[in-house]
Protein backbone atom coordinates (compact mmCIF):
# COMPACT_ATOMS: atom_id res chain seq x y z
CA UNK A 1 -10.90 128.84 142.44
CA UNK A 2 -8.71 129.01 139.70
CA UNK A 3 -10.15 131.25 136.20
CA UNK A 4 -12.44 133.04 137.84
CA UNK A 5 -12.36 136.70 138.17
CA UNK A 6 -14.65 139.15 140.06
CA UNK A 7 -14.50 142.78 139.91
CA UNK A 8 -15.08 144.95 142.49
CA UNK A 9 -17.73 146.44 140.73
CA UNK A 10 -19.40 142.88 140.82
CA UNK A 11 -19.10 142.32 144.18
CA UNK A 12 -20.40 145.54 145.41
CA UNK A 13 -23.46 145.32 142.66
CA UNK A 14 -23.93 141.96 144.38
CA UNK A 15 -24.12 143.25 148.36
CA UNK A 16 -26.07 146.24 146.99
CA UNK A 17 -28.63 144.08 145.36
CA UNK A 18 -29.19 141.84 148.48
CA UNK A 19 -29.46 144.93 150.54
CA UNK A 20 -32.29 146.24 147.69
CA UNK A 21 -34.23 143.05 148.72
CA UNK A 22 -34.93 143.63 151.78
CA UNK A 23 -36.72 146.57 151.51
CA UNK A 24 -39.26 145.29 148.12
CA UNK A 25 -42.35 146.40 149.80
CA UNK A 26 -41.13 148.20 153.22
CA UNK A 27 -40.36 150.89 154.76
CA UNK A 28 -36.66 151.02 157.18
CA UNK A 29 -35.14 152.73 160.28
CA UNK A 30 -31.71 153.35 160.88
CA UNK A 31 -29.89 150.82 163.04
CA UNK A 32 -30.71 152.24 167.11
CA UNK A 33 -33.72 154.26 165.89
CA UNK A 34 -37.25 154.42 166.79
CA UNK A 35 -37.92 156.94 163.40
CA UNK A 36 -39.47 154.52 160.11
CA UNK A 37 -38.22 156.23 156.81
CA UNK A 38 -39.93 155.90 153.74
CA UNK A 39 -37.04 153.70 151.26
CA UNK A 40 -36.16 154.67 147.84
CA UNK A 41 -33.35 153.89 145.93
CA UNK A 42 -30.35 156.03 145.35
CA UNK A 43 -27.40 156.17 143.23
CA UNK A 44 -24.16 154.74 145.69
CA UNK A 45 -20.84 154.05 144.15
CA UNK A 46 -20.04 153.37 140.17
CA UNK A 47 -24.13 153.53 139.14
CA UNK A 48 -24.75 150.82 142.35
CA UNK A 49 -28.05 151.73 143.44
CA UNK A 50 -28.48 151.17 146.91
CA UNK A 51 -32.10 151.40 149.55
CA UNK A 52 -31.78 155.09 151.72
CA UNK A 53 -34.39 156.92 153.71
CA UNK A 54 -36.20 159.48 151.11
CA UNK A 55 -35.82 161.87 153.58
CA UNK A 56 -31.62 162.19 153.01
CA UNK A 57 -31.24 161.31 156.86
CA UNK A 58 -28.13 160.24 156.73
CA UNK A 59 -27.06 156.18 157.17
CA UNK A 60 -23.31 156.18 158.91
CA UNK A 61 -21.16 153.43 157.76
CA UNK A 62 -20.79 150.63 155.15
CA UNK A 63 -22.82 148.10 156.49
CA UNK A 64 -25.35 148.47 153.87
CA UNK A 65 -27.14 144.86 155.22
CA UNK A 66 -27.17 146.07 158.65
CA UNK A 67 -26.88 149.55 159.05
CA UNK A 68 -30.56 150.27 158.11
CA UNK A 69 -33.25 147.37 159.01
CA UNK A 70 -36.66 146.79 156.91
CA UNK A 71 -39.88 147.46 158.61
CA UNK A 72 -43.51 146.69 157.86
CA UNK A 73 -44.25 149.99 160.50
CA UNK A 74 -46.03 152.94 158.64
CA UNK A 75 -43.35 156.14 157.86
CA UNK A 76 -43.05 158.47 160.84
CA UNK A 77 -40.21 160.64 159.83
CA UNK A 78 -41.32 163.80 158.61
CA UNK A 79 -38.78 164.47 156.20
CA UNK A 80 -39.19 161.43 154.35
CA UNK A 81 -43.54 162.46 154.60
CA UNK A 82 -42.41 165.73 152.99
CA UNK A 83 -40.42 163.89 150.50
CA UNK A 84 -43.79 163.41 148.48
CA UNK A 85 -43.12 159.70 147.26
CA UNK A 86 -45.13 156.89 147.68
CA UNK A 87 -44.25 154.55 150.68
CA UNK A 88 -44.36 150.90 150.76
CA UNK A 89 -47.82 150.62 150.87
CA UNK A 90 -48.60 153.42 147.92
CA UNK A 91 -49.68 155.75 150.15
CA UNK A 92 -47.72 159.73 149.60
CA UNK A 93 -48.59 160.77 153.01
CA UNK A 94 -50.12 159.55 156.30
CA UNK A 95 -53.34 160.93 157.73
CA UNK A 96 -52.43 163.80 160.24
CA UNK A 97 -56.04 162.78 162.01
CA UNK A 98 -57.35 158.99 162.36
């Protein structure tokens, strides 16, 4: 397409703010994992913001629309429990005893 011009910045803000969609309202686990993180956002390349586990558990790769996958689950990683923010549903911790 001739005139237009996208930075990289764009494009990144762009794949960063798809990813942020698909965790409004859940929780995630790392690609292969069993463990559901609580999601927050955090800061990613040139101000990008970017959905992580709370707990800092770290996310390998670039594949930020595949690499960690949304879940409706409740949070069962304990780091991200200890993190002390709110979950998808607005709860800061889950009951030890039911």
């Amino acid at each position: 397409m001739a005139g237009v011009t996208t930075s990289v910045a764009e494009v990144l803000a762009s794949v960063a703010t798809q990813a942020g969609q698909r965790f409004t309202g859940h929780n995630g686990r790392v690609r292969g994992s069993a463990v559901v993180h609580r999601i927050h956002a955090e800061r990613w390349l040139a101000d990008i913001e970017v959905p992580a586990p709370a707990g800092r558990v770290g996310v390998a790769g670039w594949d930020l629309l595949g690499a960690l996958v949304p879940s409706t689950d409740p949070v069962t990683c304990a780091r991200c429990l200890r993190s002390g923010e709110a979950n998808a549903s607005g709860v800061e911790q889950l009951p030890l005893w039911q």
